[in-house]
N, C-alpha and C. Protein backbone atom coordinates (compact mmCIF):
# COMPACT_ATOMS: atom_id res chain seq x y z
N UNK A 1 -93.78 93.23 -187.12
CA UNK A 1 -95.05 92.57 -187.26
C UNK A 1 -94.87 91.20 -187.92
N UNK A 2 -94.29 91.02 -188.36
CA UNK A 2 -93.78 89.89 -189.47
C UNK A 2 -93.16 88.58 -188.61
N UNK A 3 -92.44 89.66 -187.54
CA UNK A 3 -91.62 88.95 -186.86
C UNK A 3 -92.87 87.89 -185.83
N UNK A 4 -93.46 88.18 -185.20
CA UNK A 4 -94.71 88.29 -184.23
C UNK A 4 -95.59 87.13 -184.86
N UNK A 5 -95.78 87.21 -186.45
CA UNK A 5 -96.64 86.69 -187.10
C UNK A 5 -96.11 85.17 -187.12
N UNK A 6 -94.42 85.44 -187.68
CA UNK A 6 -93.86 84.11 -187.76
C UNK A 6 -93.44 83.28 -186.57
N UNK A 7 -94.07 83.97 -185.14
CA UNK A 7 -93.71 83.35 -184.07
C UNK A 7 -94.97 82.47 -183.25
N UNK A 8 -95.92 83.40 -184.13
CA UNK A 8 -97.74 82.96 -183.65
C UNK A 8 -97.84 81.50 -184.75
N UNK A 9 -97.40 81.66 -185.58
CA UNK A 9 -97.29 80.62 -186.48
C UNK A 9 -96.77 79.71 -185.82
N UNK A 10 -95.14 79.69 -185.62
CA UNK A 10 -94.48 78.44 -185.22
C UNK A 10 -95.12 78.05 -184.13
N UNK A 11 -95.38 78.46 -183.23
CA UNK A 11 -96.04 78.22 -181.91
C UNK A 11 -97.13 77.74 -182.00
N UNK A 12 -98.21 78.08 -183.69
CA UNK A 12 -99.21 77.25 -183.63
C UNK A 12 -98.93 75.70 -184.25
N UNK A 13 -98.14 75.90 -185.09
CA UNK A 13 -97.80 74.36 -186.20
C UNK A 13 -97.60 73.79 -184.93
N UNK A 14 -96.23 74.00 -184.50
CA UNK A 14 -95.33 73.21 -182.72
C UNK A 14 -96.88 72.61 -182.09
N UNK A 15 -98.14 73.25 -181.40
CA UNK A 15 -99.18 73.03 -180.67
C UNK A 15 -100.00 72.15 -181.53
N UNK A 16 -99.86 72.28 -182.09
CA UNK A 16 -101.14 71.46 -183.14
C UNK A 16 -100.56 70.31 -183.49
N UNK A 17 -99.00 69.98 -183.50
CA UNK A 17 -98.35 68.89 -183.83
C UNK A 17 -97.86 68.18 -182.99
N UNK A 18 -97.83 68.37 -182.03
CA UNK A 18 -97.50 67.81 -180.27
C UNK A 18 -98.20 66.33 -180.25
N UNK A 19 -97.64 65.24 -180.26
CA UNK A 19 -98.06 64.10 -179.79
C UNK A 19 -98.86 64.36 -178.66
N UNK A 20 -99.97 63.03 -178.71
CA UNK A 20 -100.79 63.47 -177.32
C UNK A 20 -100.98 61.98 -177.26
N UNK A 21 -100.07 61.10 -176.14
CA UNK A 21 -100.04 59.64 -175.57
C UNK A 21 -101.88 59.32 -175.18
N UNK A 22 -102.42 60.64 -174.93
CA UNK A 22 -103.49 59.79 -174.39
C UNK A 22 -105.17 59.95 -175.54
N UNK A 23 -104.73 60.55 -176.95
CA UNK A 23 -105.52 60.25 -177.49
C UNK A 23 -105.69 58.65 -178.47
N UNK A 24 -107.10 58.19 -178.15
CA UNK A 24 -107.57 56.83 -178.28
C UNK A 24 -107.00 56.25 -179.97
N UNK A 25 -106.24 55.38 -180.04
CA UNK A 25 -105.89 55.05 -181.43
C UNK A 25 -107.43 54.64 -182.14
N UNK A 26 -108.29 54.61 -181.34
CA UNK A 26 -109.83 54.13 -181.97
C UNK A 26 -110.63 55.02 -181.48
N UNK A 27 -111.98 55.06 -182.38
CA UNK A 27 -113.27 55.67 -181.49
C UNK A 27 -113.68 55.46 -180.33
N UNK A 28 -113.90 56.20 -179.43
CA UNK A 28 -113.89 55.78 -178.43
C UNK A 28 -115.69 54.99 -178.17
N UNK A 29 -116.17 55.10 -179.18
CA UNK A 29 -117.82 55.16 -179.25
C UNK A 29 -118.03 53.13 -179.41
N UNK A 30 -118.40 52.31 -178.85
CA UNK A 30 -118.86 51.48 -179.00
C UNK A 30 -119.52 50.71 -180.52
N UNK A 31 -118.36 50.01 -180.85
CA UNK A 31 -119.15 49.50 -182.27
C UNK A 31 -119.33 48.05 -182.22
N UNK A 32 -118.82 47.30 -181.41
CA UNK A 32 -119.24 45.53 -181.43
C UNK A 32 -120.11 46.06 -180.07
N UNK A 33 -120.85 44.25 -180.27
CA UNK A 33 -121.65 43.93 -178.64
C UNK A 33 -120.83 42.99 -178.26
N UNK A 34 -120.82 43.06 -177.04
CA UNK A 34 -119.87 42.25 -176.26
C UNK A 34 -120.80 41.16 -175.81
N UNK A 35 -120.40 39.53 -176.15
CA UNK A 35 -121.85 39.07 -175.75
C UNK A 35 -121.36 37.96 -174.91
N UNK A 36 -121.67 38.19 -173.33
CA UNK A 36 -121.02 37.40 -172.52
C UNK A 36 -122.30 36.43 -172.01
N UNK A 37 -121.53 35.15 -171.20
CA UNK A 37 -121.91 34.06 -170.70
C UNK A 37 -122.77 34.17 -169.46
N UNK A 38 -123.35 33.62 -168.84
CA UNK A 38 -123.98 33.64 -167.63
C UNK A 38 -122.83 33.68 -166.65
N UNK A 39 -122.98 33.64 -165.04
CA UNK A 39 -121.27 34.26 -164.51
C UNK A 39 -120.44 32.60 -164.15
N UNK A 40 -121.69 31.62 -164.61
CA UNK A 40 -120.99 30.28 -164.25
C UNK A 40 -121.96 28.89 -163.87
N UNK A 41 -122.14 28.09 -163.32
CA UNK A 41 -123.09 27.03 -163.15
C UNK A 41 -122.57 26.27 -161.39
N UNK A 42 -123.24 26.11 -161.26
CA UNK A 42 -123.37 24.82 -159.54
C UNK A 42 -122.90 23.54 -160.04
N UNK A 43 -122.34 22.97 -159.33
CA UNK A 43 -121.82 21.55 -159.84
C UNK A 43 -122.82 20.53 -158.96
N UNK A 44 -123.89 20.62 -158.42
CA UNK A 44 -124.71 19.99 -157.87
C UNK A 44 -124.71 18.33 -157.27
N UNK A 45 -123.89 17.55 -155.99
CA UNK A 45 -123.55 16.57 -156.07
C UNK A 45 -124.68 16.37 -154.89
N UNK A 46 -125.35 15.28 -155.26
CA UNK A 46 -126.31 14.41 -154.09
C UNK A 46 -126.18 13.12 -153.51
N UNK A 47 -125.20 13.27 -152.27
CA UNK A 47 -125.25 11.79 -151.74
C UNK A 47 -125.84 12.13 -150.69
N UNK A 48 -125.79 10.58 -150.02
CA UNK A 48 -126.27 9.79 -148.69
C UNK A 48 -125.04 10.16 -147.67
N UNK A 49 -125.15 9.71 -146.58
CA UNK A 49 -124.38 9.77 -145.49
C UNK A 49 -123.18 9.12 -145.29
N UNK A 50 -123.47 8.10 -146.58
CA UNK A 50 -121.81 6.93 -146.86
C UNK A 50 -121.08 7.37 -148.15
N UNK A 51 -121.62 8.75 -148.68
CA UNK A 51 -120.99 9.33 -149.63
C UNK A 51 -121.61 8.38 -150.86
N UNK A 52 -121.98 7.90 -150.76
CA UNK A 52 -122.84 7.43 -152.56
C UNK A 52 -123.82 8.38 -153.27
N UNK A 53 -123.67 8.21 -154.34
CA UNK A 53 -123.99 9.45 -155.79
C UNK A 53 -125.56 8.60 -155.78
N UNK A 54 -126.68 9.58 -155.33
CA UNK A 54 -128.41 9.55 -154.94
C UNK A 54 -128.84 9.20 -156.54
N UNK A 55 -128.14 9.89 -157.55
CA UNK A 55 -128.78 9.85 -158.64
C UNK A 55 -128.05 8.90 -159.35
N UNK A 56 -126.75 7.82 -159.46
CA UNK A 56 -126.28 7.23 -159.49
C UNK A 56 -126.79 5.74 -159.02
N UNK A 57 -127.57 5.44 -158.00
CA UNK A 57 -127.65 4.51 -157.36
C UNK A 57 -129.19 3.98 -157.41
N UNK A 58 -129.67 5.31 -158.20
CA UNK A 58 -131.70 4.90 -158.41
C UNK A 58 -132.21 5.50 -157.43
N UNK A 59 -131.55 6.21 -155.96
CA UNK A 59 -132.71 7.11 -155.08
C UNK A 59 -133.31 7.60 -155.70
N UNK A 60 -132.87 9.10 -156.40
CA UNK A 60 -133.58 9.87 -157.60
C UNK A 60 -133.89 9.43 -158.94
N UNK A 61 -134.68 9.58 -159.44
CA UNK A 61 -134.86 9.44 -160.74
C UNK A 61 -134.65 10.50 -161.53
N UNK A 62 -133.66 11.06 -162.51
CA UNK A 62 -133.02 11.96 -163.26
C UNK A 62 -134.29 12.31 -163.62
N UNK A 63 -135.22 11.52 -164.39
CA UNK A 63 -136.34 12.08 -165.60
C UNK A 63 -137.23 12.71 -164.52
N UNK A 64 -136.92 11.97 -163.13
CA UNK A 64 -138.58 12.92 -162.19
C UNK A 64 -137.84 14.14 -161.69
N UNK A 65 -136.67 15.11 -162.10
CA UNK A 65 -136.36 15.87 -161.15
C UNK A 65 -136.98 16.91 -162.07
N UNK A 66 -137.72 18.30 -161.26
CA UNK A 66 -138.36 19.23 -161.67
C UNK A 66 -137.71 20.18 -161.44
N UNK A 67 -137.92 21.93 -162.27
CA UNK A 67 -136.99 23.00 -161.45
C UNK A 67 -137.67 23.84 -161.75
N UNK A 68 -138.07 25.02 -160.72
CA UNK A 68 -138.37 26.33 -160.91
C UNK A 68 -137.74 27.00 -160.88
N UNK A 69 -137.53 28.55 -161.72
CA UNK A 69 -136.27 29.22 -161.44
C UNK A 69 -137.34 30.74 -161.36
N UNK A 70 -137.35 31.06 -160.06
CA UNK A 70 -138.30 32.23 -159.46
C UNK A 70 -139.95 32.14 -159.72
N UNK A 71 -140.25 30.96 -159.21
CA UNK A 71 -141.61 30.00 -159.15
C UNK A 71 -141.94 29.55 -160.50
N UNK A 72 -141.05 29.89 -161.85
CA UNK A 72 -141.59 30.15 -163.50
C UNK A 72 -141.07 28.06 -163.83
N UNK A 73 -141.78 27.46 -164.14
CA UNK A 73 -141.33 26.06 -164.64
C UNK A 73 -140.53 26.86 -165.80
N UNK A 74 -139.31 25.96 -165.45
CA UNK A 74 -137.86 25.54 -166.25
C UNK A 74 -137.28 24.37 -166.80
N UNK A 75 -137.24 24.16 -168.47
CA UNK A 75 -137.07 22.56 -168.27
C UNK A 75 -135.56 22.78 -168.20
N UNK A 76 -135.26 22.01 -167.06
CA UNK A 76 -134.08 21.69 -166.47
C UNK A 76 -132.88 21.14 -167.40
N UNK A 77 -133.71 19.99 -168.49
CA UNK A 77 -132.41 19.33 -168.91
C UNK A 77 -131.90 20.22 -169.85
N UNK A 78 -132.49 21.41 -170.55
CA UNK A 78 -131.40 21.77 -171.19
C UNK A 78 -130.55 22.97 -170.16
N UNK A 79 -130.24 22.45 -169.08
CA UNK A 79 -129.21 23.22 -168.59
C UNK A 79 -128.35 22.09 -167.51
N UNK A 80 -128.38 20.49 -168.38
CA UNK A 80 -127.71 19.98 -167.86
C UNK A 80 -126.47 19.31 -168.61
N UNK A 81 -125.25 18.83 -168.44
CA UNK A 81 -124.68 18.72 -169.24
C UNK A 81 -124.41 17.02 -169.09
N UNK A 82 -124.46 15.89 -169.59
CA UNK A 82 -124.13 14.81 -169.82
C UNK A 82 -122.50 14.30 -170.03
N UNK A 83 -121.70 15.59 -170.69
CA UNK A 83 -120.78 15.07 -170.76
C UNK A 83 -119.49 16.26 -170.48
N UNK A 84 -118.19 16.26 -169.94
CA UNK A 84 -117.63 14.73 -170.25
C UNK A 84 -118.58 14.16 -168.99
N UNK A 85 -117.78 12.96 -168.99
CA UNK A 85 -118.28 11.96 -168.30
C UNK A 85 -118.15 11.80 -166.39
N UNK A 86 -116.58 13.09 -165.92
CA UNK A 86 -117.26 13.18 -165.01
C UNK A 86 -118.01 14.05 -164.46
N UNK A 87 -119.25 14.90 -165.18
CA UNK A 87 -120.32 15.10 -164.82
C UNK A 87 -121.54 14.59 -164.64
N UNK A 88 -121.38 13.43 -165.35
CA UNK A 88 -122.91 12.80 -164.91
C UNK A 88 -123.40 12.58 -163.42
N UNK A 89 -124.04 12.68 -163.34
CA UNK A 89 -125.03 12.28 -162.08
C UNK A 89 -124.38 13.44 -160.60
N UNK A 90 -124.87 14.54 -161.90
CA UNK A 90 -124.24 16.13 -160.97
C UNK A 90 -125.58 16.64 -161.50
N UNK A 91 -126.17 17.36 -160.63
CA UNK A 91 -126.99 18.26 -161.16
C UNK A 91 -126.06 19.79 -161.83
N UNK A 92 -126.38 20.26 -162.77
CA UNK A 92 -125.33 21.34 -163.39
C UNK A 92 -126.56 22.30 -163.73
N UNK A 93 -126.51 23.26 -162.88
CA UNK A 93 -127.68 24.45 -162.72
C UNK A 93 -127.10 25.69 -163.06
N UNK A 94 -127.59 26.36 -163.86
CA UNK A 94 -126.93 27.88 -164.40
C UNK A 94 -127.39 29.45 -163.68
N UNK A 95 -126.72 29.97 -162.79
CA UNK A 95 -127.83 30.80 -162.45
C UNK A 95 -128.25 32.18 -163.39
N UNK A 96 -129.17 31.63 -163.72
CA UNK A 96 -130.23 32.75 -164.77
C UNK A 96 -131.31 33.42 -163.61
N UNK A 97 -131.91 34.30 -164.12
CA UNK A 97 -132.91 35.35 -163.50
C UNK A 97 -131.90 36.52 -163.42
N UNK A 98 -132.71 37.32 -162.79
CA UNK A 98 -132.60 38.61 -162.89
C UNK A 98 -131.93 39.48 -161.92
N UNK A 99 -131.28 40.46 -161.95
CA UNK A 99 -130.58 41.17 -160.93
C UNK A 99 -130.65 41.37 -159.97
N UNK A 100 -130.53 40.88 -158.69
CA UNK A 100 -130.65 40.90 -157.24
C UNK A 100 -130.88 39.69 -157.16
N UNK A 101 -131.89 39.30 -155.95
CA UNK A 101 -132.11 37.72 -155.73
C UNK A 101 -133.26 37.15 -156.53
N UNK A 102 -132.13 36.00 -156.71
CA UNK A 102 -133.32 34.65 -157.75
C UNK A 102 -133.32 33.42 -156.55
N UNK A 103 -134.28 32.63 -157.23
CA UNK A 103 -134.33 31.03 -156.43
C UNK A 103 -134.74 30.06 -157.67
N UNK A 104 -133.85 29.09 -157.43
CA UNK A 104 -134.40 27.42 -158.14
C UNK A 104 -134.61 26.54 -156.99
N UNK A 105 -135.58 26.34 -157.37
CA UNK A 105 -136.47 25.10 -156.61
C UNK A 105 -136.22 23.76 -157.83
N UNK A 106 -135.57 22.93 -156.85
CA UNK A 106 -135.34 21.57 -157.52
C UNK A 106 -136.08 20.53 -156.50
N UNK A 107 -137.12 20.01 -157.40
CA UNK A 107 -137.89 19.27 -156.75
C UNK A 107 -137.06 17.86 -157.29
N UNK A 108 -136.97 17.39 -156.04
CA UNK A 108 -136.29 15.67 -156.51
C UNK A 108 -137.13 14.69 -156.55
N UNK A 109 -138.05 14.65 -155.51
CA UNK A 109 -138.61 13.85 -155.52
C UNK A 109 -140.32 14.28 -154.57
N UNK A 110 -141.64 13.02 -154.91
CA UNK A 110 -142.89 14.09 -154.31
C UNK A 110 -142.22 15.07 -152.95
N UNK A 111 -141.62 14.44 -152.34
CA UNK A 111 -141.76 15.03 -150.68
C UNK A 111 -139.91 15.96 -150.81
N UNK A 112 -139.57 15.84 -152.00
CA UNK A 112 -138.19 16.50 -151.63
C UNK A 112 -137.99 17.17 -152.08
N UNK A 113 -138.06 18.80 -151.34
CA UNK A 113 -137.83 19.66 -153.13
C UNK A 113 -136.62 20.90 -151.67
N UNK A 114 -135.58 21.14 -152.98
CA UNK A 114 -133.91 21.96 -152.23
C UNK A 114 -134.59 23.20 -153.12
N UNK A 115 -133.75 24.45 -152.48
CA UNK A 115 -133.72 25.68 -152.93
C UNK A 115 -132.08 25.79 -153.23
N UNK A 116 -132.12 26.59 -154.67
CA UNK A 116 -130.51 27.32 -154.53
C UNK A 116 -131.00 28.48 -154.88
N UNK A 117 -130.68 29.61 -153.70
CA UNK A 117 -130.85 30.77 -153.87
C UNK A 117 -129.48 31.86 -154.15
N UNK A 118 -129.70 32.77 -154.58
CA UNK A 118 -128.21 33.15 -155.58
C UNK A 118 -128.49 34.84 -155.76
N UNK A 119 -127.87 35.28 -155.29
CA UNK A 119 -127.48 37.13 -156.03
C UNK A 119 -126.81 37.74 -157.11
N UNK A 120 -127.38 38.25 -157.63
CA UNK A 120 -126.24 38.78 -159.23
C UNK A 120 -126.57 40.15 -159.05
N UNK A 121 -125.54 40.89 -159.56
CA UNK A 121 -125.22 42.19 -160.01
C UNK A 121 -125.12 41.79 -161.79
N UNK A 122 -125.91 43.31 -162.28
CA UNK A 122 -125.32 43.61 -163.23
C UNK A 122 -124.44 44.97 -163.44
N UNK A 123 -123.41 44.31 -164.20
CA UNK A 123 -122.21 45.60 -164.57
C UNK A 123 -121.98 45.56 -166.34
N UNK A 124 -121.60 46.86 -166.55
CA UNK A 124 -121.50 47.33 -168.01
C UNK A 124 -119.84 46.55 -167.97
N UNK A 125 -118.79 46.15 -168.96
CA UNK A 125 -118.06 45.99 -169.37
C UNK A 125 -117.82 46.18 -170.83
N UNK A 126 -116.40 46.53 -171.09
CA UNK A 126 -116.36 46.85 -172.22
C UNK A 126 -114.55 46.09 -172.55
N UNK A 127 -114.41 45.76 -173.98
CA UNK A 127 -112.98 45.44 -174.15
C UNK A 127 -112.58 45.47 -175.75
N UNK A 128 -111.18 46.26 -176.26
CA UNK A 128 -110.92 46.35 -177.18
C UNK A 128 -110.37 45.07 -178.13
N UNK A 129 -110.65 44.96 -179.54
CA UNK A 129 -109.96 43.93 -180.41
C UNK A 129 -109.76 44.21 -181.67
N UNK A 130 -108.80 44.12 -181.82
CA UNK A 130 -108.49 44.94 -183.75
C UNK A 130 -108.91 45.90 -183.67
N UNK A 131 -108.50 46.59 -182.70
CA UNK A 131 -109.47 48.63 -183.08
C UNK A 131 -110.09 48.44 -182.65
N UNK A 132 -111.72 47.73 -182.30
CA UNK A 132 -113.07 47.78 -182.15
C UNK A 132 -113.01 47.83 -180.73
N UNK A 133 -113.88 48.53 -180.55
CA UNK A 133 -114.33 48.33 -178.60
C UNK A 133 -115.77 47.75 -178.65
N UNK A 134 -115.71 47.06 -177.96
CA UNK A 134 -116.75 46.15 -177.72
C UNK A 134 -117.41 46.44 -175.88
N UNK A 135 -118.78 46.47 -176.24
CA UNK A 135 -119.27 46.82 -174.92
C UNK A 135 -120.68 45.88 -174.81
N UNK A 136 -120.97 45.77 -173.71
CA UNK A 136 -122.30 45.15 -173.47
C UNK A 136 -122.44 45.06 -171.53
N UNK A 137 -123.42 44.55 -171.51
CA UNK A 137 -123.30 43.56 -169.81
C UNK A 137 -123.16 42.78 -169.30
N UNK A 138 -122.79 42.42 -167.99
CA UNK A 138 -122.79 41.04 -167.92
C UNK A 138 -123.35 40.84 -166.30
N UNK A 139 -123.62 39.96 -165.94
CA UNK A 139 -124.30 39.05 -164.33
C UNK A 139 -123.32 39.12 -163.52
N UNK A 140 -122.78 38.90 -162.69
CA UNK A 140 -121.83 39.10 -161.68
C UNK A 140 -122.41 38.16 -160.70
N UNK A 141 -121.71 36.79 -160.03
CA UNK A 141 -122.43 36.04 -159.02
C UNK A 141 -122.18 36.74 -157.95
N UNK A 142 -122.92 37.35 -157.05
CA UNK A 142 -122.53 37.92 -155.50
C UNK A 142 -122.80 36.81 -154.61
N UNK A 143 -123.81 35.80 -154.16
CA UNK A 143 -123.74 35.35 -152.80
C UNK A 143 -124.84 33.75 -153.62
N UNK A 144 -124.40 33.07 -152.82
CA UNK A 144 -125.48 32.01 -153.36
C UNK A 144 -125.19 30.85 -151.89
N UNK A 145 -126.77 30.36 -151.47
CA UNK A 145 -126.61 29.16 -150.68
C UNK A 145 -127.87 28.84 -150.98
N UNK A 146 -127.27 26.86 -150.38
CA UNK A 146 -128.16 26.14 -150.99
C UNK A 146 -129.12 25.12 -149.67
N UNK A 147 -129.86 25.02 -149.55
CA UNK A 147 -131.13 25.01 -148.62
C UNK A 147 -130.91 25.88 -147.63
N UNK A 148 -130.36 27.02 -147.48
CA UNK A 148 -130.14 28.01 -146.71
C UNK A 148 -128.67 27.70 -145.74
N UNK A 149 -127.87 27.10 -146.74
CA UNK A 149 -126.28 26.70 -146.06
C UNK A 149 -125.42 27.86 -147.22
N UNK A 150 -124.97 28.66 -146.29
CA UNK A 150 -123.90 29.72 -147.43
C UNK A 150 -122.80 28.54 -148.26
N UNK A 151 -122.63 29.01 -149.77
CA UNK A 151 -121.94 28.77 -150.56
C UNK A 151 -120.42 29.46 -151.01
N UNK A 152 -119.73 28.93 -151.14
CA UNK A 152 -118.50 29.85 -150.74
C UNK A 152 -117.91 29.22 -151.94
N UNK A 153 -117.08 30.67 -152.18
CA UNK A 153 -117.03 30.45 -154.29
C UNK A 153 -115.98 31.99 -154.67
N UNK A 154 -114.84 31.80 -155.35
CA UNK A 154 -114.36 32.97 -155.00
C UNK A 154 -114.89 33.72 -156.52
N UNK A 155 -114.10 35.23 -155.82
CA UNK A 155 -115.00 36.41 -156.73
C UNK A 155 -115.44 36.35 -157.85
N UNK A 156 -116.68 36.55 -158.41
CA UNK A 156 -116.76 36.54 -159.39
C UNK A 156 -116.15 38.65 -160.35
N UNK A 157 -115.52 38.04 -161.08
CA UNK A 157 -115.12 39.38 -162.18
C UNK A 157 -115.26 39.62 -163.43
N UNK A 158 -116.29 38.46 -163.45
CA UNK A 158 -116.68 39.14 -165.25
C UNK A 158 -115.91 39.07 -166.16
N UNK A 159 -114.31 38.27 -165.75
CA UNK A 159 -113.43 37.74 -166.64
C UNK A 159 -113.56 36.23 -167.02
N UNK A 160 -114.27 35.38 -166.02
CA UNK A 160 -113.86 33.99 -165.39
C UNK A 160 -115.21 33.63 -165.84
N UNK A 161 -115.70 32.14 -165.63
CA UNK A 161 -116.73 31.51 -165.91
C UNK A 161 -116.54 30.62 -164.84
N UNK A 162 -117.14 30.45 -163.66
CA UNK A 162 -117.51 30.12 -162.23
C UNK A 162 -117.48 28.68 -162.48
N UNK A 163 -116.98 27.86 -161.89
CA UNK A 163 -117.80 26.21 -162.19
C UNK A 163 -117.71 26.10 -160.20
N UNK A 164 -119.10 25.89 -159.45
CA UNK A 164 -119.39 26.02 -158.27
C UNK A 164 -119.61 24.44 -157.70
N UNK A 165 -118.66 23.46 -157.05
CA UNK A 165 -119.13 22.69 -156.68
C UNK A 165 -120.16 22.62 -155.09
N UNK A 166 -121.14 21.73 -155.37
CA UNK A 166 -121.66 21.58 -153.40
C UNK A 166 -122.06 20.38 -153.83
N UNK A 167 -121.63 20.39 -152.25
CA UNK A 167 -121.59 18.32 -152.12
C UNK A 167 -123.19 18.39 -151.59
N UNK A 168 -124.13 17.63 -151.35
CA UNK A 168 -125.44 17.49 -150.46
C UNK A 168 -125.19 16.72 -149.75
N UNK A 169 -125.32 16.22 -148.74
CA UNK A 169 -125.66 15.29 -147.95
C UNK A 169 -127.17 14.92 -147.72
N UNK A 170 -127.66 14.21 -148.00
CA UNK A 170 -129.13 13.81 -148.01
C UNK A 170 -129.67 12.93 -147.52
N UNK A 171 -130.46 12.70 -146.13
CA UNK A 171 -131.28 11.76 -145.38
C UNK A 171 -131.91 10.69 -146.53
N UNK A 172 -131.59 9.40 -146.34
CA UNK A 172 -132.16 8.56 -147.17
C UNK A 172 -132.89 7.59 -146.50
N UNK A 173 -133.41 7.42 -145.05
CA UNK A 173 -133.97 6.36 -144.16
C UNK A 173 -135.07 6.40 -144.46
């Protein structure tokens, strides 16, 4: 009996002391927020037919351009960036709204107003740092074109921050 006892023993210390590679050196329970960026911005370029910059040259007037983002007025300039320097006279549009399809309406001028219409997914992500796991959500760009011309932009993964250029070409007669 003794014998039996000291074998139920070793066999339990041995089991109970067994490395196990796949338990988590941390909680596995979420303790930071993970607080991510929008999935990226449009680099928005407006010329003429001889390639000259519309907002550069006085066609447009920067201060008259208007934007709706899902019919809601948006003031535009704080989602434009001035600098560095070669961004100016880019429109730099962020796509915000909500999961599935959004639209910004950029009115340029009385008689000229472009659509950029745009798809997002949202997905949970999560990532470890010093121990902590950090979790939250984030936007995902799926599909975006602009006056109804597809935009082509590679994957977005929720690692990256998108910078989307489109050239316009714009009737100026």
């Amino acid at each position: 009996m003794k014998k039996t006892m000291l074998i139920l023993c070793s066999v339990f210390v041995f089991i109970s002391c067994e490395s196990n590679d796949n338990t988590p050196l941390v909680d596995s329970e979420c303790t930071g927020i993970a607080d991510y960026l929008p999935p990226g911005k449009f680099l928005i370029e407006l010329v003429d037919s001889k390639g000259s910059n519309l907002i550069e040259n006085g066609f447009y007037d920067w201060s008259q351009i208007i934007t709706k983002l899902n019919n809601e007025d948006f003031n535009y300039h704080t989602l434009t960036s001035r600098e560095p320097s070669d961004l100016n006279n880019l429109l730099t549009v962020v796509p915000l709204g909500n999961e599935g399809n959004n639209r910004w309406f950029l009115t340029l001028s009385e008689t000229d107003v472009d659509t950029l219409d745009f798809s997002m997914s949202n997905v949970e992500l999560s990532y470890m740092s010093d121990g902590i796991l950090y979790c939250g959500s984030r936007f995902l760009l799926d599909s975006a074109s602009y006056n109804g011309e597809t935009i082509d932009f590679e994957e977005s993964t929720g690692e990256t921050y998108l910078e989307i250029p489109i050239r316009v070409i714009k009737t100026t007669d």
